[in-house]
C-alpha atoms as a PDB file:
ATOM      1  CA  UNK A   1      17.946 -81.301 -34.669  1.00  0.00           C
ATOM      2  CA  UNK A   2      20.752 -84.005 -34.581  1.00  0.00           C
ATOM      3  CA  UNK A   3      18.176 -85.955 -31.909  1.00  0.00           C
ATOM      4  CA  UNK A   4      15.197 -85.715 -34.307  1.00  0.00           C
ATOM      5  CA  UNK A   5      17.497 -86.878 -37.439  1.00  0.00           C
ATOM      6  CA  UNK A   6      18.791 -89.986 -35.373  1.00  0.00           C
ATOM      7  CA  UNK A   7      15.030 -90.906 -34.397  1.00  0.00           C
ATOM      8  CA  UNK A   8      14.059 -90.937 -38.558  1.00  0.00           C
ATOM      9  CA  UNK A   9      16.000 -92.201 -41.254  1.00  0.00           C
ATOM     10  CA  UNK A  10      14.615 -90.079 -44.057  1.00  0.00           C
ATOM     11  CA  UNK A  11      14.948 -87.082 -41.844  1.00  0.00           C
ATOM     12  CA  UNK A  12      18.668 -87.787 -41.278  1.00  0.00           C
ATOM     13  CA  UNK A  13      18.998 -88.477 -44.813  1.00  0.00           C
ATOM     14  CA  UNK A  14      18.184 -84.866 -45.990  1.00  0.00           C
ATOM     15  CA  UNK A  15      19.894 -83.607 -42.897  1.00  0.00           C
ATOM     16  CA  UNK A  16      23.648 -85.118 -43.757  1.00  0.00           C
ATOM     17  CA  UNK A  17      23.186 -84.225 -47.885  1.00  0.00           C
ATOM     18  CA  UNK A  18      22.268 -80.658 -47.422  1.00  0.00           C
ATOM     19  CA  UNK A  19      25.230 -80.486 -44.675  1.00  0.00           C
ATOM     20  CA  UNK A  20      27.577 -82.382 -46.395  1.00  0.00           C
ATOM     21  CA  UNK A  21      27.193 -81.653 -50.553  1.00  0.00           C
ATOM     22  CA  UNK A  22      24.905 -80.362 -53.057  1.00  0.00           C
ATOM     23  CA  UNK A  23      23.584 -83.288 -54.632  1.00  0.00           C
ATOM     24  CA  UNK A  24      20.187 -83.257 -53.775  1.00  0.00           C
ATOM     25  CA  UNK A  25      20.325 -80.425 -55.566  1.00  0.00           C
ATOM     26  CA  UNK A  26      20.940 -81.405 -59.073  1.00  0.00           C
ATOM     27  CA  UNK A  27      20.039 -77.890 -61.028  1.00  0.00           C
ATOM     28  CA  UNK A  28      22.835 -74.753 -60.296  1.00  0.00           C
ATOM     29  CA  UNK A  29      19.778 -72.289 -58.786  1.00  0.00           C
ATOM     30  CA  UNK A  30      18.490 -74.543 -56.065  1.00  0.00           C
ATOM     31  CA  UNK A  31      22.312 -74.474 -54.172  1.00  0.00           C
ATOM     32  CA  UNK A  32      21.161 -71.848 -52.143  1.00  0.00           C
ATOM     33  CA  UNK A  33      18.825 -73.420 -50.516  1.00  0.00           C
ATOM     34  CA  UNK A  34      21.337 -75.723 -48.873  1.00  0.00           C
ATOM     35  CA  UNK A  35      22.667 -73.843 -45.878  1.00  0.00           C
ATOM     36  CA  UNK A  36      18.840 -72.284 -45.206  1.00  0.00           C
ATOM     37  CA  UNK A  37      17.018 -75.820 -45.632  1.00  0.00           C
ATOM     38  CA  UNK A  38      19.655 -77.102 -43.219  1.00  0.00           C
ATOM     39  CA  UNK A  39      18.641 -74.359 -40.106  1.00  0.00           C
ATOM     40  CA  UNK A  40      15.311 -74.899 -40.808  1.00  0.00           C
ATOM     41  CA  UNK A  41      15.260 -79.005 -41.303  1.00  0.00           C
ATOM     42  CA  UNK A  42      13.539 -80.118 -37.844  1.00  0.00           C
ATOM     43  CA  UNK A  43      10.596 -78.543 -39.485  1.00  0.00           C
ATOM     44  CA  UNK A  44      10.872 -80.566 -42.521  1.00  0.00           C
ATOM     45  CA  UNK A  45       8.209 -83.353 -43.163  1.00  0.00           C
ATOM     46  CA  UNK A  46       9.648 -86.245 -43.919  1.00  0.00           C
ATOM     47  CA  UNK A  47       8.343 -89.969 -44.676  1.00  0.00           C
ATOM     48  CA  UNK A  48       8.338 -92.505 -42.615  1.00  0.00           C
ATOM     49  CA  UNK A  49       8.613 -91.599 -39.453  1.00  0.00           C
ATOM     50  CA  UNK A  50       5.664 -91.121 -37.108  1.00  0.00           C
ATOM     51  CA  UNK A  51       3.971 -94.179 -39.373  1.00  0.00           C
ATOM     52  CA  UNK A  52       6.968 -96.495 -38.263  1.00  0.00           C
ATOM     53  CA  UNK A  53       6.411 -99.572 -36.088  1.00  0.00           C
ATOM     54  CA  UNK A  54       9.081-102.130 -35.207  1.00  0.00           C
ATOM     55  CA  UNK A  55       8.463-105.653 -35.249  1.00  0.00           C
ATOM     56  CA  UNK A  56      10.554-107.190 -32.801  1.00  0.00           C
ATOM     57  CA  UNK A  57      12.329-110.358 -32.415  1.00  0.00           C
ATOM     58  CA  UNK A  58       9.312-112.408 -31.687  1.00  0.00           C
ATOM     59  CA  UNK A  59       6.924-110.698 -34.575  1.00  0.00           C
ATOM     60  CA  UNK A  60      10.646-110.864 -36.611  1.00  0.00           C
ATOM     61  CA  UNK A  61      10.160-114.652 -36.284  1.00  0.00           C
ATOM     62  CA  UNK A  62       6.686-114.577 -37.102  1.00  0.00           C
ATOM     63  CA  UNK A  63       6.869-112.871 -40.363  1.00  0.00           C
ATOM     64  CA  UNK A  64       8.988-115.309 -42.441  1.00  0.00           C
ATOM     65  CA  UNK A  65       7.377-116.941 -44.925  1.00  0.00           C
ATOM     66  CA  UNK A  66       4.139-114.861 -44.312  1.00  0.00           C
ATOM     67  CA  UNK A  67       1.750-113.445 -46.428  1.00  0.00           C
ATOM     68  CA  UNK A  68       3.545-110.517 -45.470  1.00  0.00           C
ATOM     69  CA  UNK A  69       6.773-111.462 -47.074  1.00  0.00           C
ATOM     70  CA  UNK A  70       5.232-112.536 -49.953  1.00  0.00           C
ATOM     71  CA  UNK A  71       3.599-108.830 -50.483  1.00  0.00           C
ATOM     72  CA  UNK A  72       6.962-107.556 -49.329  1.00  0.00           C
ATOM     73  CA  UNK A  73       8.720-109.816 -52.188  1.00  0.00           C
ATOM     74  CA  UNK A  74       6.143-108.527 -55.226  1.00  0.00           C
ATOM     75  CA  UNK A  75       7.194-104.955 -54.216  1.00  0.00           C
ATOM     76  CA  UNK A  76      10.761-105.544 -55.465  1.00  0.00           C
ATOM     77  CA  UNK A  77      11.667-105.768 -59.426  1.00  0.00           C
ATOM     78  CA  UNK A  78      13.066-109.032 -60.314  1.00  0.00           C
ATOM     79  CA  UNK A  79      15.624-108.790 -63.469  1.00  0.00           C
ATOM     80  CA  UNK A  80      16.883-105.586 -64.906  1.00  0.00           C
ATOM     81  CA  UNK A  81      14.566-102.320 -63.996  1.00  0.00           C
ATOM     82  CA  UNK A  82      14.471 -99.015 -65.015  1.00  0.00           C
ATOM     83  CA  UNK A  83      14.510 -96.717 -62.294  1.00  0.00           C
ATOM     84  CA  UNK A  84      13.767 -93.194 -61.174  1.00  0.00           C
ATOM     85  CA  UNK A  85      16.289 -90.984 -59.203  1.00  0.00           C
ATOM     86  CA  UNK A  86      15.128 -89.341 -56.998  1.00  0.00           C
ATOM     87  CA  UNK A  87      15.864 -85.851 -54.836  1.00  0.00           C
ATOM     88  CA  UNK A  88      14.431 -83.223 -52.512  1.00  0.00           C
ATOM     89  CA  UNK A  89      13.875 -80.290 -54.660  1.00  0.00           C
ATOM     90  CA  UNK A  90      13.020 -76.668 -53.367  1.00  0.00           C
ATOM     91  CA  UNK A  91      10.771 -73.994 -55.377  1.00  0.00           C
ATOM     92  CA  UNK A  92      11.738 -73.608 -58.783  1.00  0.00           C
ATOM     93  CA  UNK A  93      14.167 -70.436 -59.063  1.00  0.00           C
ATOM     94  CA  UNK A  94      15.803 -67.997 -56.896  1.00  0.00           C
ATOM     95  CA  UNK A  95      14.213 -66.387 -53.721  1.00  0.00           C
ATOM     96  CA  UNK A  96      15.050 -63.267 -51.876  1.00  0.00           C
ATOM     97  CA  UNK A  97      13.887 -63.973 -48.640  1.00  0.00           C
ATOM     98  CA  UNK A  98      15.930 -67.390 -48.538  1.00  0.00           C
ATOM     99  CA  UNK A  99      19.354 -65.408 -50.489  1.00  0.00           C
ATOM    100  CA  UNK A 100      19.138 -63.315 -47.117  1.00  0.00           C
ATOM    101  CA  UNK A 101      18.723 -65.912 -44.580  1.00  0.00           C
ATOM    102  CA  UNK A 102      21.697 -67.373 -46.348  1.00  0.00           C
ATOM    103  CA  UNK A 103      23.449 -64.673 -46.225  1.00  0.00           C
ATOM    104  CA  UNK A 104      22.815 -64.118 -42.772  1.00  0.00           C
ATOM    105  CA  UNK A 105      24.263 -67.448 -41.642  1.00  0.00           C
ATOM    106  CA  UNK A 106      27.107 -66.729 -43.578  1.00  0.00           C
ATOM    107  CA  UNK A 107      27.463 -63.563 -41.681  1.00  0.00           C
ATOM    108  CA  UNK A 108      27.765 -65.245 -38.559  1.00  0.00           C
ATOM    109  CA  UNK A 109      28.029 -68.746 -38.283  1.00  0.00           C
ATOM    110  CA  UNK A 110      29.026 -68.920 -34.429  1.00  0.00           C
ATOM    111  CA  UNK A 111      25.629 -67.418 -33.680  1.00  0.00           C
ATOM    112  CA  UNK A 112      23.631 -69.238 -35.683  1.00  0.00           C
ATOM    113  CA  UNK A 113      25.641 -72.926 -34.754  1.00  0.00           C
ATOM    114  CA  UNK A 114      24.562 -72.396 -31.151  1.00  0.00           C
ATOM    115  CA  UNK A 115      21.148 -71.142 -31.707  1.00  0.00           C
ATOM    116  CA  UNK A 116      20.013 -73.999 -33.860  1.00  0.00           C
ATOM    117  CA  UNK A 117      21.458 -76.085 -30.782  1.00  0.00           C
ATOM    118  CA  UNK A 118      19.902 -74.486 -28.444  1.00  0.00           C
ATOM    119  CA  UNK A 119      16.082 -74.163 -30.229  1.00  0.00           C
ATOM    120  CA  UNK A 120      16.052 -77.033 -32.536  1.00  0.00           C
ATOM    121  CA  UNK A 121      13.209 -79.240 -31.716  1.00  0.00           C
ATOM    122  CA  UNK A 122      11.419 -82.584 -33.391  1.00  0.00           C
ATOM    123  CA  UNK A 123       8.679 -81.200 -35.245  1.00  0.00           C
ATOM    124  CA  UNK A 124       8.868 -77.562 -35.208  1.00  0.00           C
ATOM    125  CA  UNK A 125      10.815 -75.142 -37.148  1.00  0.00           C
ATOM    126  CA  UNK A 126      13.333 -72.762 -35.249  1.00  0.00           C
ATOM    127  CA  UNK A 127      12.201 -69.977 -33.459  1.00  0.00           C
ATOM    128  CA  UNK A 128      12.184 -66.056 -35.173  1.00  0.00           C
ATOM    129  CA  UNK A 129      15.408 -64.415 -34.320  1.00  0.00           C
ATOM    130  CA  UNK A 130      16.529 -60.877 -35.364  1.00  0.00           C
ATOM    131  CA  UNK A 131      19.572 -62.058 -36.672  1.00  0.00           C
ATOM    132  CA  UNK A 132      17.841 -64.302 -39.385  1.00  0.00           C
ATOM    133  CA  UNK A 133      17.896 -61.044 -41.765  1.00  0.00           C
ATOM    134  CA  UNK A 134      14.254 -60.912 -42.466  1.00  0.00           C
ATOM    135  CA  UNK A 135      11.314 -59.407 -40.934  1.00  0.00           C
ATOM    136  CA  UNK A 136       8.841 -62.039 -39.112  1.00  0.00           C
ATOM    137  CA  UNK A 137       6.628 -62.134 -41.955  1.00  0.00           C
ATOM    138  CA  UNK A 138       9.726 -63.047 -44.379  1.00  0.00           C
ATOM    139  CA  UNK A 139      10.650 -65.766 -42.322  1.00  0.00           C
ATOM    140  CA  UNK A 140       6.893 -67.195 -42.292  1.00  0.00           C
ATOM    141  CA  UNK A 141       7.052 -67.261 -46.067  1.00  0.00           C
ATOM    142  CA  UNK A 142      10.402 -69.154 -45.488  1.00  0.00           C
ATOM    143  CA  UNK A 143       8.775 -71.524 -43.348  1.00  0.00           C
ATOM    144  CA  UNK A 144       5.790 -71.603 -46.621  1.00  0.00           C
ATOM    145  CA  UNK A 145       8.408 -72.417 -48.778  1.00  0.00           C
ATOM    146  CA  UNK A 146      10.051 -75.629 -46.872  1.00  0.00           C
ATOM    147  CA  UNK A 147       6.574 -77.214 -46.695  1.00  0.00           C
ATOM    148  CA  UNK A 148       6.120 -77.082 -50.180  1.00  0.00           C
ATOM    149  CA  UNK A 149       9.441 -79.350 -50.900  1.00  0.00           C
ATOM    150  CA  UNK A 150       8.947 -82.650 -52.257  1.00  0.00           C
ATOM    151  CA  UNK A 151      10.838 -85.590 -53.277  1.00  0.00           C
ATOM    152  CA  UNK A 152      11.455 -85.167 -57.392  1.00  0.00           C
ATOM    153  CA  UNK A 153      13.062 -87.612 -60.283  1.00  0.00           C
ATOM    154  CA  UNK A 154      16.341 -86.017 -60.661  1.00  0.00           C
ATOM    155  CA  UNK A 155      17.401 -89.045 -62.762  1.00  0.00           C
ATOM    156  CA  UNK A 156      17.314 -91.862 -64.297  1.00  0.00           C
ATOM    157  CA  UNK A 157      19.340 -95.288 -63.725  1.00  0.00           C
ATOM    158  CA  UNK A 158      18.615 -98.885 -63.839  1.00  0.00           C
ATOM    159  CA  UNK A 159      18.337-101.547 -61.240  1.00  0.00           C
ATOM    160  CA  UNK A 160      19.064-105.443 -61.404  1.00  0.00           C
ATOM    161  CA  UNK A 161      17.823-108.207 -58.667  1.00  0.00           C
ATOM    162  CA  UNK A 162      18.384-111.587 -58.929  1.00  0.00           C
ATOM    163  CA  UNK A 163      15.534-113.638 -57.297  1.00  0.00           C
ATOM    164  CA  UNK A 164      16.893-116.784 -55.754  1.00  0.00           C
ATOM    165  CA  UNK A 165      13.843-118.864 -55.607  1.00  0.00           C
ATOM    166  CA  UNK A 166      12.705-118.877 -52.241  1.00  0.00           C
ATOM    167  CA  UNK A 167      16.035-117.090 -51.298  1.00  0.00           C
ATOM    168  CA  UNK A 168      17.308-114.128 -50.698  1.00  0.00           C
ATOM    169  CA  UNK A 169      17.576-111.016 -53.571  1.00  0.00           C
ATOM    170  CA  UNK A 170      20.630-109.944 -54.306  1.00  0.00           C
ATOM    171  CA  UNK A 171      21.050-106.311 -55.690  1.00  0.00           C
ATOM    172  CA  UNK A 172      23.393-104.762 -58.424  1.00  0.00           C
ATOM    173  CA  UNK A 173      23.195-101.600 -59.367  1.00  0.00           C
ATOM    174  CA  UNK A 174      26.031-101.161 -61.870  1.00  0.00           C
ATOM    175  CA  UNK A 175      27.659 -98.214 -62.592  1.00  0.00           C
ATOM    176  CA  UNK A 176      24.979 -95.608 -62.389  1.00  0.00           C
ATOM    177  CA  UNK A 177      23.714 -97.346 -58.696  1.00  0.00           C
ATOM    178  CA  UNK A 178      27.223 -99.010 -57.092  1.00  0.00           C
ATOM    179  CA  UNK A 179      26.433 -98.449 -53.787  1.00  0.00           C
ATOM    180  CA  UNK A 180      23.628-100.997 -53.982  1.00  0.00           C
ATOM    181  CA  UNK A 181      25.515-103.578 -55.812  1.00  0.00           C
ATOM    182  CA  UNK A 182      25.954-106.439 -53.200  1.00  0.00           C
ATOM    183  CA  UNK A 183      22.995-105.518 -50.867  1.00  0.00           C
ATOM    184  CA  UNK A 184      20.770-108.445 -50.275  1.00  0.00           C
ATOM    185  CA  UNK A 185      17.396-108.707 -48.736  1.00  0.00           C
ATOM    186  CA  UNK A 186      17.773-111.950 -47.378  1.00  0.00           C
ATOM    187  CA  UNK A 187      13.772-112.645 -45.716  1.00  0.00           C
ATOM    188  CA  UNK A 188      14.695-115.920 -44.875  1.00  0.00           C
ATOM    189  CA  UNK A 189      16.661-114.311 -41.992  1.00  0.00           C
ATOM    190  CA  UNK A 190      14.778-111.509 -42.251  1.00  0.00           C
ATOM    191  CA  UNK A 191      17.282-109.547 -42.661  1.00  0.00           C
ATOM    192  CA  UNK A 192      19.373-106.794 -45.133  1.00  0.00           C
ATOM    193  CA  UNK A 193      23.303-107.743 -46.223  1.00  0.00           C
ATOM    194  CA  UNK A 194      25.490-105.346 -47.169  1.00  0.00           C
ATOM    195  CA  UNK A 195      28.884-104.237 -47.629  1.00  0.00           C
ATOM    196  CA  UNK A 196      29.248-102.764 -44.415  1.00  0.00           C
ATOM    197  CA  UNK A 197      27.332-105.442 -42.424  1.00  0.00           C
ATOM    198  CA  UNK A 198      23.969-106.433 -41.432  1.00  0.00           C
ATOM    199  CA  UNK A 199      20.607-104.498 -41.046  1.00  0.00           C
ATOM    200  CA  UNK A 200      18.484-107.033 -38.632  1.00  0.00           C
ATOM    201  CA  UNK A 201      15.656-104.504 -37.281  1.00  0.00           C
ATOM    202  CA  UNK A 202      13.108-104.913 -38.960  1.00  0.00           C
ATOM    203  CA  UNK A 203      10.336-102.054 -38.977  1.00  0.00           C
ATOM    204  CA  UNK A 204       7.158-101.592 -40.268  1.00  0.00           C
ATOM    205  CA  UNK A 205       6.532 -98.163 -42.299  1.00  0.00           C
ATOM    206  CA  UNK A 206       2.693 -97.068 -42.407  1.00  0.00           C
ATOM    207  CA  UNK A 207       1.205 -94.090 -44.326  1.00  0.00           C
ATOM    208  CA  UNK A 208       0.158 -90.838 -42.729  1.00  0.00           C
ATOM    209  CA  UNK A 209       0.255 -87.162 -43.358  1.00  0.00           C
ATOM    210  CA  UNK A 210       3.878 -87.057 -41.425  1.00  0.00           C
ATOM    211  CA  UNK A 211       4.956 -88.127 -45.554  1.00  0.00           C
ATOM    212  CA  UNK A 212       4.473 -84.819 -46.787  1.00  0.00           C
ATOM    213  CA  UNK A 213       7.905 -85.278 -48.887  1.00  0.00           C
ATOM    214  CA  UNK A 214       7.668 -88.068 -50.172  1.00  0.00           C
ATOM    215  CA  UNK A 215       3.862 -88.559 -50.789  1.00  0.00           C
ATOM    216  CA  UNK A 216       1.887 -91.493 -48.293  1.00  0.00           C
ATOM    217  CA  UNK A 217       3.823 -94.449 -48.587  1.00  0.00           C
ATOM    218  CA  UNK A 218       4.004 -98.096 -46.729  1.00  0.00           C
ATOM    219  CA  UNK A 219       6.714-100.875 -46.773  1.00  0.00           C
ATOM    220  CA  UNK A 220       9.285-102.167 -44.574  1.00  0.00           C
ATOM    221  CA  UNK A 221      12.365-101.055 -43.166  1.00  0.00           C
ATOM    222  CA  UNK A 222      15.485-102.719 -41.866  1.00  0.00           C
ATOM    223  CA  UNK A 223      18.043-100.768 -40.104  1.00  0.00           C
ATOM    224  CA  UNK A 224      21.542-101.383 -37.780  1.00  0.00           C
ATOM    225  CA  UNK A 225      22.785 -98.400 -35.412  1.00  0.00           C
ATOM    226  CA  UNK A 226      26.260 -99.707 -33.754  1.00  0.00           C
ATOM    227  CA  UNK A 227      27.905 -96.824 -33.679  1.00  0.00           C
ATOM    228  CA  UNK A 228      30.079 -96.598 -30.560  1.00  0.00           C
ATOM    229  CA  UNK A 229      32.389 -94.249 -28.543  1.00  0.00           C
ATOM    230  CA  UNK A 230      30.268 -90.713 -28.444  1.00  0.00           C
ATOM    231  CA  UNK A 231      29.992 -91.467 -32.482  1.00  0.00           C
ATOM    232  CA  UNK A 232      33.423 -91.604 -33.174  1.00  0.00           C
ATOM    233  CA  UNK A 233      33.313 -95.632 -34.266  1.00  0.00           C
ATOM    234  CA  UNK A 234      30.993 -98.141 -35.795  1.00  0.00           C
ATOM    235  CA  UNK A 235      28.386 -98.050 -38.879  1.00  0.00           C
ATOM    236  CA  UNK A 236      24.594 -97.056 -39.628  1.00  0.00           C
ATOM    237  CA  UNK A 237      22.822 -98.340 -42.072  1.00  0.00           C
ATOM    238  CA  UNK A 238      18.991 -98.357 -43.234  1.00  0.00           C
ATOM    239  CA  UNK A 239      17.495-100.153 -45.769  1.00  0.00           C
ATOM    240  CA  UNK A 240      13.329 -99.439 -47.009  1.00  0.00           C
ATOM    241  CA  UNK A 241      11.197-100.665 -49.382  1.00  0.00           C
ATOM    242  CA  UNK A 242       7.312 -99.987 -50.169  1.00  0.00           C
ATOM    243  CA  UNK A 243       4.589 -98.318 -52.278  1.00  0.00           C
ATOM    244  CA  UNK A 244       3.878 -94.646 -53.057  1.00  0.00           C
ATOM    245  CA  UNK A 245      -0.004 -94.762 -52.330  1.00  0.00           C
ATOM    246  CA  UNK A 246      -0.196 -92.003 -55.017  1.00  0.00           C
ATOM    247  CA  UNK A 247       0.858 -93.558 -58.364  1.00  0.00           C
ATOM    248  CA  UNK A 248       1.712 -97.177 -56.951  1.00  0.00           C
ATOM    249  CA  UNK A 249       5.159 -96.961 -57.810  1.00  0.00           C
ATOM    250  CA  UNK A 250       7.763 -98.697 -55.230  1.00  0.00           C
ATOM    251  CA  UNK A 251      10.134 -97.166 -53.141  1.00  0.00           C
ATOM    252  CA  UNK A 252      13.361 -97.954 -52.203  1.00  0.00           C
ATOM    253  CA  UNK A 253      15.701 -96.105 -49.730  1.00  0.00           C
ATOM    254  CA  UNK A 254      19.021 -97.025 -48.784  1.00  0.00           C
ATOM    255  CA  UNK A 255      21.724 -95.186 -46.442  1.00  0.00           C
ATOM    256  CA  UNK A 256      24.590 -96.448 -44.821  1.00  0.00           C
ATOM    257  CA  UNK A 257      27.202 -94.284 -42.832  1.00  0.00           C
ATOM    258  CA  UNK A 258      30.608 -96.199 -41.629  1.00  0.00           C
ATOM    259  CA  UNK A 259      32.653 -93.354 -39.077  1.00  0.00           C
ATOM    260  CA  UNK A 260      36.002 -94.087 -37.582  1.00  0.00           C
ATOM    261  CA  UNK A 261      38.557 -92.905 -35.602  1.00  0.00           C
ATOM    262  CA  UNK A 262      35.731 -89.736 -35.237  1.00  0.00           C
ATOM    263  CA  UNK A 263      35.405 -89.522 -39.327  1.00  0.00           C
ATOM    264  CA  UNK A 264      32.774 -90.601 -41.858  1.00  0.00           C
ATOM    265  CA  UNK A 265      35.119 -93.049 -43.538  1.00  0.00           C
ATOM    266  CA  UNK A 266      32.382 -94.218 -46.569  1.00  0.00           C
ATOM    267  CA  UNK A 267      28.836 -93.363 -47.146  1.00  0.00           C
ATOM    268  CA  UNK A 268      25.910 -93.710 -49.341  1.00  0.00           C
ATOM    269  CA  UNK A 269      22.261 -93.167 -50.219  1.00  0.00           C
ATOM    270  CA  UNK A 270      19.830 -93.644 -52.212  1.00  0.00           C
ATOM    271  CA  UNK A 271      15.779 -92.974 -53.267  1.00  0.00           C
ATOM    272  CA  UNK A 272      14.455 -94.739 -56.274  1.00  0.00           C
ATOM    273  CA  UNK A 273      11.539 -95.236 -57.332  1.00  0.00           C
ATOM    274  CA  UNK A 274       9.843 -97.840 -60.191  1.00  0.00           C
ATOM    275  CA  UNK A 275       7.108 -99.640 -61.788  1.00  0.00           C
ATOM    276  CA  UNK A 276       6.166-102.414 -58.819  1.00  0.00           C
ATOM    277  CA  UNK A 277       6.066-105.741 -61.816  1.00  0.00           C
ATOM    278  CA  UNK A 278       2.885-107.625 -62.473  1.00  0.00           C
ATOM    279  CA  UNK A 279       2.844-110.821 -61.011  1.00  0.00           C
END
């Protein structure tokens, strides 16, 4: 599972928040799901992955100044923007089947740590096992209920970007949105700034039916992976933004992990969505 969630962004995304806290979880009843969703995430659908195509250095090159980048530029809210929150929510209201696989993994964590390590693969969900606390049939309703969660406004916030001209935009997210205060989508270098350092890989995010969370979406995604010494030292960060082919709206996804001395030292993420401006 660890393998798949390196290889997609969004898919490592959901796979650190349900590990780490509840917060994707914003009502009381859907905290249950967190340990489940967790064991079952390498079956999760997630968006952009499969769709993704990198650019390389030479295409890099070739994109600045671009009709590309000029598309890529209208995608982004200039001035102050209201934006959507937004977070993978479950089924509305308490299940039994998923209270029991819960409790199961509560029951005995040892078993269940090495049996997700030893059956987790990209793409499909973990194998039946006895010890899940349901009969087979309960755990293919289980597997019903995963595919039906989607990406939901949890919130609301707002957004500014300052448009330099030809130059680079520069983020702020106040007090609501800190962590993307100071990121700056710099296409001149065709890159993403941020606090933690620079996203250079640039990578091109098509639609498909792999974006069963999130709903079809296409845009552009810069990302860094220098994380060093079996994961103990360095920083990740990924940076996307695009439109939701159902609605229009934009998307924007940020995440940035900085680990060291074998600990996550800082972190942060974000989905928002908004109105793409008229221009």
């Amino acid at each position: 599972m660890q393998a798949a969630a390196r290889r997609c962004p969004l898919l490592n995304y959901v796979v650190r928040r349900l590990s780490l806290n509840q917060s994707l979880f914003p009502y009381p009843s859907m905290n249950m799901f967190r340990v489940v969703l967790l064991a079952l995430a390498a079956n999760f659908p997630v968006a952009g992955c499969a769709g993704a195509q990198s650019a390389g250095p030479e295409a890099a090159r070739r994109a600045h100044g671009t009709p590309a980048d000029s598309a890529l530029r209208a995608l982004v809210p200039t001035g102050t923007t209201a934006v959507w929150v937004m977070g993978m929510v479950p089924p509305a209201g308490p299940n039994e089947i998923m209270l029991r696989l819960q409790a199961a993994m509560r029951r005995d964590q040892a078993f269940w740590q090495q049996y997700i390590l030893e059956h987790s693969r990209p793409g499909q969900p973990l194998p039946y096992h006895v010890n899940m606390g349901v009969t087979r049939a309960e755990y293919d309703e289980a597997l019903r209920l995963m595919r039906q969660i989607r990406l939901a406004k949890v919130g609301e916030a707002t957004l500014t970007v300052r448009d330099e001209g030809n130059g680079p935009l520069v983020l702020d997210g106040g007090r609501a949105l800190p962590q993307l205060t100071g990121v700056v989508i710099d296409l001149a270098a065709n890159q993403v700034q941020t606090p933690f350092g620079v996203a250079a890989r640039r990578t091109r995010v098509s639609p498909g039916p792999e974006q069963a969370a999130t709903g079809p979406w296409e845009g552009e995604l810069w990302s860094r992976e220098a994380i060093s010494g079996g994961g103990s030292n360095g920083v990740s960060i990924k940076f996307g933004v695009g439109r939701l082919q159902e609605g229009g709206r934009g998307i924007l996804y940020y995440e940035v992990k900085q680990v060291a001395g074998g600990r996550v030292a800082s972190q942060a993420s974000s989905i928002l969505t908004y109105d793409i401006p008229s221009r």
